[in-house]
Structures are given as C-alpha cells and as structure tokens.
C-alpha atoms as a PDB file:
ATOM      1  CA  UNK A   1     -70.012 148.789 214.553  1.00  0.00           C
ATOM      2  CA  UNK A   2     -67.015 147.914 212.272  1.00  0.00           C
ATOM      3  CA  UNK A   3     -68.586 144.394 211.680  1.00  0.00           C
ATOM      4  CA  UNK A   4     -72.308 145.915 210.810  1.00  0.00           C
ATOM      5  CA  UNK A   5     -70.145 147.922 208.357  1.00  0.00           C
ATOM      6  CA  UNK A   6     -68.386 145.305 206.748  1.00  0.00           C
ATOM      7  CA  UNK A   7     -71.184 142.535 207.123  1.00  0.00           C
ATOM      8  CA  UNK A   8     -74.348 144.496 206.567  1.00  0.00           C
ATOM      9  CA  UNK A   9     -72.684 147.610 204.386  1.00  0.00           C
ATOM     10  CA  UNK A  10     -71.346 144.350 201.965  1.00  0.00           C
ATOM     11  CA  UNK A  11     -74.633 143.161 201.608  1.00  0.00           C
ATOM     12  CA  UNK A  12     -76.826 145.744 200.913  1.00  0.00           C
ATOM     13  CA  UNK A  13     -74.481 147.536 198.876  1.00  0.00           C
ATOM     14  CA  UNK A  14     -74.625 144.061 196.805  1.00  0.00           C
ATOM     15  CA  UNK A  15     -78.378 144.168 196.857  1.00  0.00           C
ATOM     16  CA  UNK A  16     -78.821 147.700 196.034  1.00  0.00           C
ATOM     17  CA  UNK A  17     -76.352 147.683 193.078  1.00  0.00           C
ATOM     18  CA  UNK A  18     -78.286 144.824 191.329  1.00  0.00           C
ATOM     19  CA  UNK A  19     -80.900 148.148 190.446  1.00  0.00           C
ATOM     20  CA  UNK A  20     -77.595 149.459 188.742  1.00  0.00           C
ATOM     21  CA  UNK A  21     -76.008 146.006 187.277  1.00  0.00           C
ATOM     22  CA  UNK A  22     -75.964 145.251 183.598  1.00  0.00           C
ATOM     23  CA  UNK A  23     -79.840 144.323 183.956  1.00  0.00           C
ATOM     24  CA  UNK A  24     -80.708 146.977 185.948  1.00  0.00           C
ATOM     25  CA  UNK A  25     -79.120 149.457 184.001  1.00  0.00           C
ATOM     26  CA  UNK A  26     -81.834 148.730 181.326  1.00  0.00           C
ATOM     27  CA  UNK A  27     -85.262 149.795 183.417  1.00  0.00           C
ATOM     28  CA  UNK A  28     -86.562 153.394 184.489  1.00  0.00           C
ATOM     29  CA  UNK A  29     -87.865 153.895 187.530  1.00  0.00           C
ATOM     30  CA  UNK A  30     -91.190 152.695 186.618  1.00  0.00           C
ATOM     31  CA  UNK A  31     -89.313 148.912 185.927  1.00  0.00           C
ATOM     32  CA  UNK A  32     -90.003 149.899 182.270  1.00  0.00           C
ATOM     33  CA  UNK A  33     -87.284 148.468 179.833  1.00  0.00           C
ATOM     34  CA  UNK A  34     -85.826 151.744 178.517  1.00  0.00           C
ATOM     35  CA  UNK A  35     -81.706 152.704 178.660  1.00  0.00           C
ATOM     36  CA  UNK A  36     -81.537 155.598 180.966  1.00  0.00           C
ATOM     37  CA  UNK A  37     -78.421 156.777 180.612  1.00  0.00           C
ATOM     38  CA  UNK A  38     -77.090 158.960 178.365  1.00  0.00           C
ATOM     39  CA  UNK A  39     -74.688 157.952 175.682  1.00  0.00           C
ATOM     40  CA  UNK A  40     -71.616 159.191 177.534  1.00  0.00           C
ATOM     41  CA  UNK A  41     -72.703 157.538 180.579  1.00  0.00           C
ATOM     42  CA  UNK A  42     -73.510 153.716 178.853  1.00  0.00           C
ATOM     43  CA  UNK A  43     -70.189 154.343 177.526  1.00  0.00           C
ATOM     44  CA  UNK A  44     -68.244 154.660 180.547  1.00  0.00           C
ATOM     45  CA  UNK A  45     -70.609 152.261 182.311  1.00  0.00           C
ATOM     46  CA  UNK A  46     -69.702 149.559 179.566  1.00  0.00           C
ATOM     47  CA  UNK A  47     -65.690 150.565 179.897  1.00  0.00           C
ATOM     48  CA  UNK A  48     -65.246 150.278 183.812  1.00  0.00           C
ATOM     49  CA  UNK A  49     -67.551 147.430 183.806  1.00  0.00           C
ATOM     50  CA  UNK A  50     -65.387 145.281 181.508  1.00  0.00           C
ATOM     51  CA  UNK A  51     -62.119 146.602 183.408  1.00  0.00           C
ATOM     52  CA  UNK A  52     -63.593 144.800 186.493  1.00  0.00           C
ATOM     53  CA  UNK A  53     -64.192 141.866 183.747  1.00  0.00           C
ATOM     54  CA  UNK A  54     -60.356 142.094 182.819  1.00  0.00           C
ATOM     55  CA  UNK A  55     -59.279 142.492 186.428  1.00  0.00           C
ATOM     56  CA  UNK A  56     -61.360 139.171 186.901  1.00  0.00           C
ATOM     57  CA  UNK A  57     -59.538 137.334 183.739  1.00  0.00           C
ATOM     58  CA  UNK A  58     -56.390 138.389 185.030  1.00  0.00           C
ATOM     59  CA  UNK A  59     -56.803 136.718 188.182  1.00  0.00           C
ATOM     60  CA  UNK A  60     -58.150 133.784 186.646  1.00  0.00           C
ATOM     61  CA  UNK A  61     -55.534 133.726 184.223  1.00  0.00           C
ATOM     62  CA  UNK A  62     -57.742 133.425 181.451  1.00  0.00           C
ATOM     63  CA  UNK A  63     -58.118 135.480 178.233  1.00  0.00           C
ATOM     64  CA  UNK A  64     -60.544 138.609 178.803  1.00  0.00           C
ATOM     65  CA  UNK A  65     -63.650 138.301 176.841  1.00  0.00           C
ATOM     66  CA  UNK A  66     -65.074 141.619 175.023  1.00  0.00           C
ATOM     67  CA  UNK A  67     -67.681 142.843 173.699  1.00  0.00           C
ATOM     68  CA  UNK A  68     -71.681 142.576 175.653  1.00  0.00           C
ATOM     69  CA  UNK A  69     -71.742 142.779 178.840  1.00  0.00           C
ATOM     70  CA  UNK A  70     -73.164 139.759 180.713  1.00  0.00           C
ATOM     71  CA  UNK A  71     -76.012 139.910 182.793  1.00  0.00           C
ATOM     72  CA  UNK A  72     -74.875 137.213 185.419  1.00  0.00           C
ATOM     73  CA  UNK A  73     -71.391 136.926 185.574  1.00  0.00           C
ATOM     74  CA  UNK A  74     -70.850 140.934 185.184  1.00  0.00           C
ATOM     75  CA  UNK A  75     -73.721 141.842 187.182  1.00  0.00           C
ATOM     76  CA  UNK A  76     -72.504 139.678 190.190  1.00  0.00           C
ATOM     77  CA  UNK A  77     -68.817 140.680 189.680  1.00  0.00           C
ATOM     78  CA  UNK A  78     -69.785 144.608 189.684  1.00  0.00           C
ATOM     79  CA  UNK A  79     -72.372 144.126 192.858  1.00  0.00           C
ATOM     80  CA  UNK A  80     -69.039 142.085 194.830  1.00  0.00           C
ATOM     81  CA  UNK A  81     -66.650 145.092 193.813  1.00  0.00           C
ATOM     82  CA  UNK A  82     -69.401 147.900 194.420  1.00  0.00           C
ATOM     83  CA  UNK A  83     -70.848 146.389 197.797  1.00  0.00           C
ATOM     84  CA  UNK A  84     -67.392 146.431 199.316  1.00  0.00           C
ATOM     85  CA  UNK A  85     -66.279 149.749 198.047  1.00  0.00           C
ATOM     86  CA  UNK A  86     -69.173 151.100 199.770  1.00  0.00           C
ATOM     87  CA  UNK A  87     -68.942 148.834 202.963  1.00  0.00           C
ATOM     88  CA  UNK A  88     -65.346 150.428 203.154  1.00  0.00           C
ATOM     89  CA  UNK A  89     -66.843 153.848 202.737  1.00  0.00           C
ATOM     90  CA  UNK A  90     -69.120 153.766 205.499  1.00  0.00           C
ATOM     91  CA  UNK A  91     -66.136 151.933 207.787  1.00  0.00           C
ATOM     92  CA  UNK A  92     -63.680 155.178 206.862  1.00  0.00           C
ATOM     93  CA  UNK A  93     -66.660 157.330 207.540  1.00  0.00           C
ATOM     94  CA  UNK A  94     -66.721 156.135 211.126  1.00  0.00           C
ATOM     95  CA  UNK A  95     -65.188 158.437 213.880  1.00  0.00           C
ATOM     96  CA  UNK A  96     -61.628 157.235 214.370  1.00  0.00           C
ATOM     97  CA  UNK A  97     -62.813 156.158 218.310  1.00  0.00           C
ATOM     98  CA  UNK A  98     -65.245 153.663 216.627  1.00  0.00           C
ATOM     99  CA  UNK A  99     -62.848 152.526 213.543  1.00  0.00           C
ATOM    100  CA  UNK A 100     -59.918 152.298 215.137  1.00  0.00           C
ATOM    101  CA  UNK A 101     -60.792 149.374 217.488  1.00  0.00           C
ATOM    102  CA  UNK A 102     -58.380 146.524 217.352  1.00  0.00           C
ATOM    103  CA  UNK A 103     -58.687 142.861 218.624  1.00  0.00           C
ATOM    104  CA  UNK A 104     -56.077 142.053 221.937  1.00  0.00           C
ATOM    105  CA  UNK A 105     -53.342 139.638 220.837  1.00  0.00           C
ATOM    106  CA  UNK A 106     -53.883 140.319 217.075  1.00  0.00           C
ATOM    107  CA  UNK A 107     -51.250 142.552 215.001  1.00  0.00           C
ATOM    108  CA  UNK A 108     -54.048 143.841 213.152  1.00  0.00           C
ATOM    109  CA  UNK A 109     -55.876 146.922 212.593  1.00  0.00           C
ATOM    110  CA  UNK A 110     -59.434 147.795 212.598  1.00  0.00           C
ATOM    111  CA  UNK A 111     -58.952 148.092 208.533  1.00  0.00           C
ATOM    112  CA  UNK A 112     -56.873 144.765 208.071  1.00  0.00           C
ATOM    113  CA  UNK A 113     -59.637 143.308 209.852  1.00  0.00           C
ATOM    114  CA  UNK A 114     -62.291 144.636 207.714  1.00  0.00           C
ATOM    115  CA  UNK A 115     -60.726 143.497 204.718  1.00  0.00           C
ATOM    116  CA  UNK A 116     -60.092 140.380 205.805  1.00  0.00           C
ATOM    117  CA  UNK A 117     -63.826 139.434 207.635  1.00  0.00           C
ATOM    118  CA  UNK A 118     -65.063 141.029 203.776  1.00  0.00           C
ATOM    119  CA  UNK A 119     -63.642 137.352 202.238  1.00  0.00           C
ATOM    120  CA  UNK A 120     -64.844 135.324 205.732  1.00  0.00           C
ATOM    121  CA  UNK A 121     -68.651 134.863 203.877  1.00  0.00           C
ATOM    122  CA  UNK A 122     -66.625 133.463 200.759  1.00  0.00           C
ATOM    123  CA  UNK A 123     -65.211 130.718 202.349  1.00  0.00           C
ATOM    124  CA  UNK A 124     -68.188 127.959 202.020  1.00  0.00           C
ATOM    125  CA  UNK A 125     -67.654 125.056 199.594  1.00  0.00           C
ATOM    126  CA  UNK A 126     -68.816 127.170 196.185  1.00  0.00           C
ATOM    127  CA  UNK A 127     -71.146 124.811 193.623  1.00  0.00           C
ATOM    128  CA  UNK A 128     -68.491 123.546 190.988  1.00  0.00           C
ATOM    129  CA  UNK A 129     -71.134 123.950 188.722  1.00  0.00           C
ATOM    130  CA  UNK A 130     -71.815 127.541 189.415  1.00  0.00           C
ATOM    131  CA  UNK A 131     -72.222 129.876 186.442  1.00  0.00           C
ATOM    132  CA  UNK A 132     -73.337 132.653 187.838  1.00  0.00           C
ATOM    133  CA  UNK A 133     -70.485 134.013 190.419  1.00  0.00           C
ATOM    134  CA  UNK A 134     -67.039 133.528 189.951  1.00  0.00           C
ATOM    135  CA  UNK A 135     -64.684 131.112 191.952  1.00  0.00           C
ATOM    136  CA  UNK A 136     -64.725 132.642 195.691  1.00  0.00           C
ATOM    137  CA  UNK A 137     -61.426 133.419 195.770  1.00  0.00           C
ATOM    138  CA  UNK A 138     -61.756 135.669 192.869  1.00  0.00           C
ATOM    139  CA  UNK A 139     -64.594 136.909 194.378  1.00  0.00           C
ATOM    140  CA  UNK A 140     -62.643 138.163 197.591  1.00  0.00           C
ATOM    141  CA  UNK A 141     -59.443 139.392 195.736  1.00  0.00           C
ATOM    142  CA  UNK A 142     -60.655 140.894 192.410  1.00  0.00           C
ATOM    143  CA  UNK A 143     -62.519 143.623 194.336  1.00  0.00           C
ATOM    144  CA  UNK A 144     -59.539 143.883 196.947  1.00  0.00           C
ATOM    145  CA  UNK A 145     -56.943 144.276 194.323  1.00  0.00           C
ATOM    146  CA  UNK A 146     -59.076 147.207 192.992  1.00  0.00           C
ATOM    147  CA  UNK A 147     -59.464 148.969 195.839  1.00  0.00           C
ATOM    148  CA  UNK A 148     -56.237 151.312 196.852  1.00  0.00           C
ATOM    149  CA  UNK A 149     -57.459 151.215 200.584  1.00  0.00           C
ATOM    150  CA  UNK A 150     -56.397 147.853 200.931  1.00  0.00           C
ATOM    151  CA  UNK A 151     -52.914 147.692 198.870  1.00  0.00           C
ATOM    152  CA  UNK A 152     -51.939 150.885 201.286  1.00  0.00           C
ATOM    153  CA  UNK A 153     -53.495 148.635 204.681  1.00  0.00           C
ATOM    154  CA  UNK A 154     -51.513 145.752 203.766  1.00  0.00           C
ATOM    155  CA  UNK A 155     -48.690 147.640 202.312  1.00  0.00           C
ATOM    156  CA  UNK A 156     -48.804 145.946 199.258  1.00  0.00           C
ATOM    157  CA  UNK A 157     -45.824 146.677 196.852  1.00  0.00           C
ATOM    158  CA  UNK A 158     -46.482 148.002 193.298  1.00  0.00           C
ATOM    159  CA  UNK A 159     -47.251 145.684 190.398  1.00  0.00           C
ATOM    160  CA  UNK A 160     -48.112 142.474 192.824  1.00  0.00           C
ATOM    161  CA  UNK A 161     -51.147 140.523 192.258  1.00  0.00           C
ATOM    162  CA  UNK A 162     -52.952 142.706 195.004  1.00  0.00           C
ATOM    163  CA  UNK A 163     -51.597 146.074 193.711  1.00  0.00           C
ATOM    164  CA  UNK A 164     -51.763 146.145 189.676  1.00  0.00           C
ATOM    165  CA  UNK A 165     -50.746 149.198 188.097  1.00  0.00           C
ATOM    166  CA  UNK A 166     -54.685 149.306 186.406  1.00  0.00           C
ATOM    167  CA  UNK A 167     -57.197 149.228 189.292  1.00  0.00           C
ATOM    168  CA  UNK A 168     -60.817 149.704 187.989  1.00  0.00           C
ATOM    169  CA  UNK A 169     -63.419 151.864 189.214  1.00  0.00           C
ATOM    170  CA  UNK A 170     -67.091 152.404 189.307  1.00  0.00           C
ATOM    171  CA  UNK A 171     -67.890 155.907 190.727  1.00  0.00           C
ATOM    172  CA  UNK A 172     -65.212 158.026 190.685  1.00  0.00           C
END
C-alpha cells in the first residue's frame, strides 16, 4: 500500500496537476483559452509558483529569474512538488496499521522510506540536453526541502539545505 502511495499517488498527482500548471491554468473546462481565475487567485498562483522557482535557483545556486511564468520548466517543477505533496497526503491518510510498516534490518520508518523511494524514479541517466525538467537531483530535493513532513522525518535542523526558513506552498 505505502509503495502504490508513493509510486502511483506521485504520478498521477503529476499528471493531474498538468490541468492546473502554468498552461493549464489558461483553459476552462471546455479546453477553451480563457484565465479562470480570479485576479486574487492568478496572483497568488503567480507568487507561490515562482517561490517553488526560487526554491529551485537556490538549489541550483543560480540567480532566480522573475517575471512570466514558464510553461515547461515551471509547469514540470510545480507538477514534481504538487504530485508528491499529494502522494504524502494519501500515505498520512493511511491507518497507522498500514503506514507504519517498516522493512526488517532497516533503521527506517514507513515515512523515511517514502521519501526516499519518491527520488528512486529520478535516478536514471537525465538527457544533458534536457530543457524541460530540471537536473534530477533538484527534482528530488526542491520538493523535499518544501515539504515540513520530511525536515521533521529526517529531523532536519533549521536553516540546512533541506529545512530553509522559506518553504513554498501550493494549496494551503
């Protein structure tokens, strides 16, 4: 169960947030180019999807970029951080019998092991020439480091590259 969570739930959360991605965000329900969101709601859209953006630079080590969101490196960046928020969401959900299932010989929980089987799909030799996603390894920890549930698994200490003071969000 915890590994159709984390496998599956990553996934399809991905998929399912491309209808809500910087492209997405600009059809109806009828696939009709037309804003849908109120101006409150484009705004905060816009501001927590260029956190994730900054939280990305960071990690790179690179200067953040402002201004229009992009509809390929954004969208993909904000599907990886959404897909495994809501993979995580439907592990915690899981009665504490089924989540709290641990491997013999392994000082790990059910939740470090979650986390860590999230990064296991990233782990292919990535296309140097890849525009479209970010470096795997940014892939993996930009949406870790954002996500409180892991810095408090892995007891991460304050202000360390997995636990910044500024985490982004999406729904909250």
């Amino acid at each position: 169960m915890i590994q159709n969570c984390r496998k599956h739930g990553i996934t399809i959360g991905h998929e399912i947030m491309h209808g809500y991605d910087v492209g997405g965000s600009m059809y109806d329900e009828k696939s009709m180019q037309r804003e849908w969101g109120t101006p409150e709601f484009m705004k905060k859209y816009t501001e927590r999807t260029l956190c994730l953006r900054e939280s990305h630079r960071a990690a790179e080590a690179k200067k953040a970029r402002q201004g229009v969101l992009n509809d390929t490196v954004d969208s993909e960046n904000l599907a990886d951080f959404v897909g495994t928020a809501l993979a995580h969401a439907a592990f915690a959900s899981l009665p504490s019998a089924e989540r709290n299932v641990a491997l013999p010989g392994l000082n790990l929980t059910a939740e470090h092991l979650f986390f860590i089987g999230s990064c296991a799909k990233l782990c292919a030799r990535q296309n140097v020439n890849s525009e479209r996603y970010a470096a795997s390894r940014f892939r993996c920890n930009v949406p870790l480091m954002n996500m409180a549930e892991f810095s408090s698994a892995f007891g991460c200490a304050p202000e360390r590259p997995m636990n910044p003071s500024k985490k982004c969000a999406f729904w909250s």
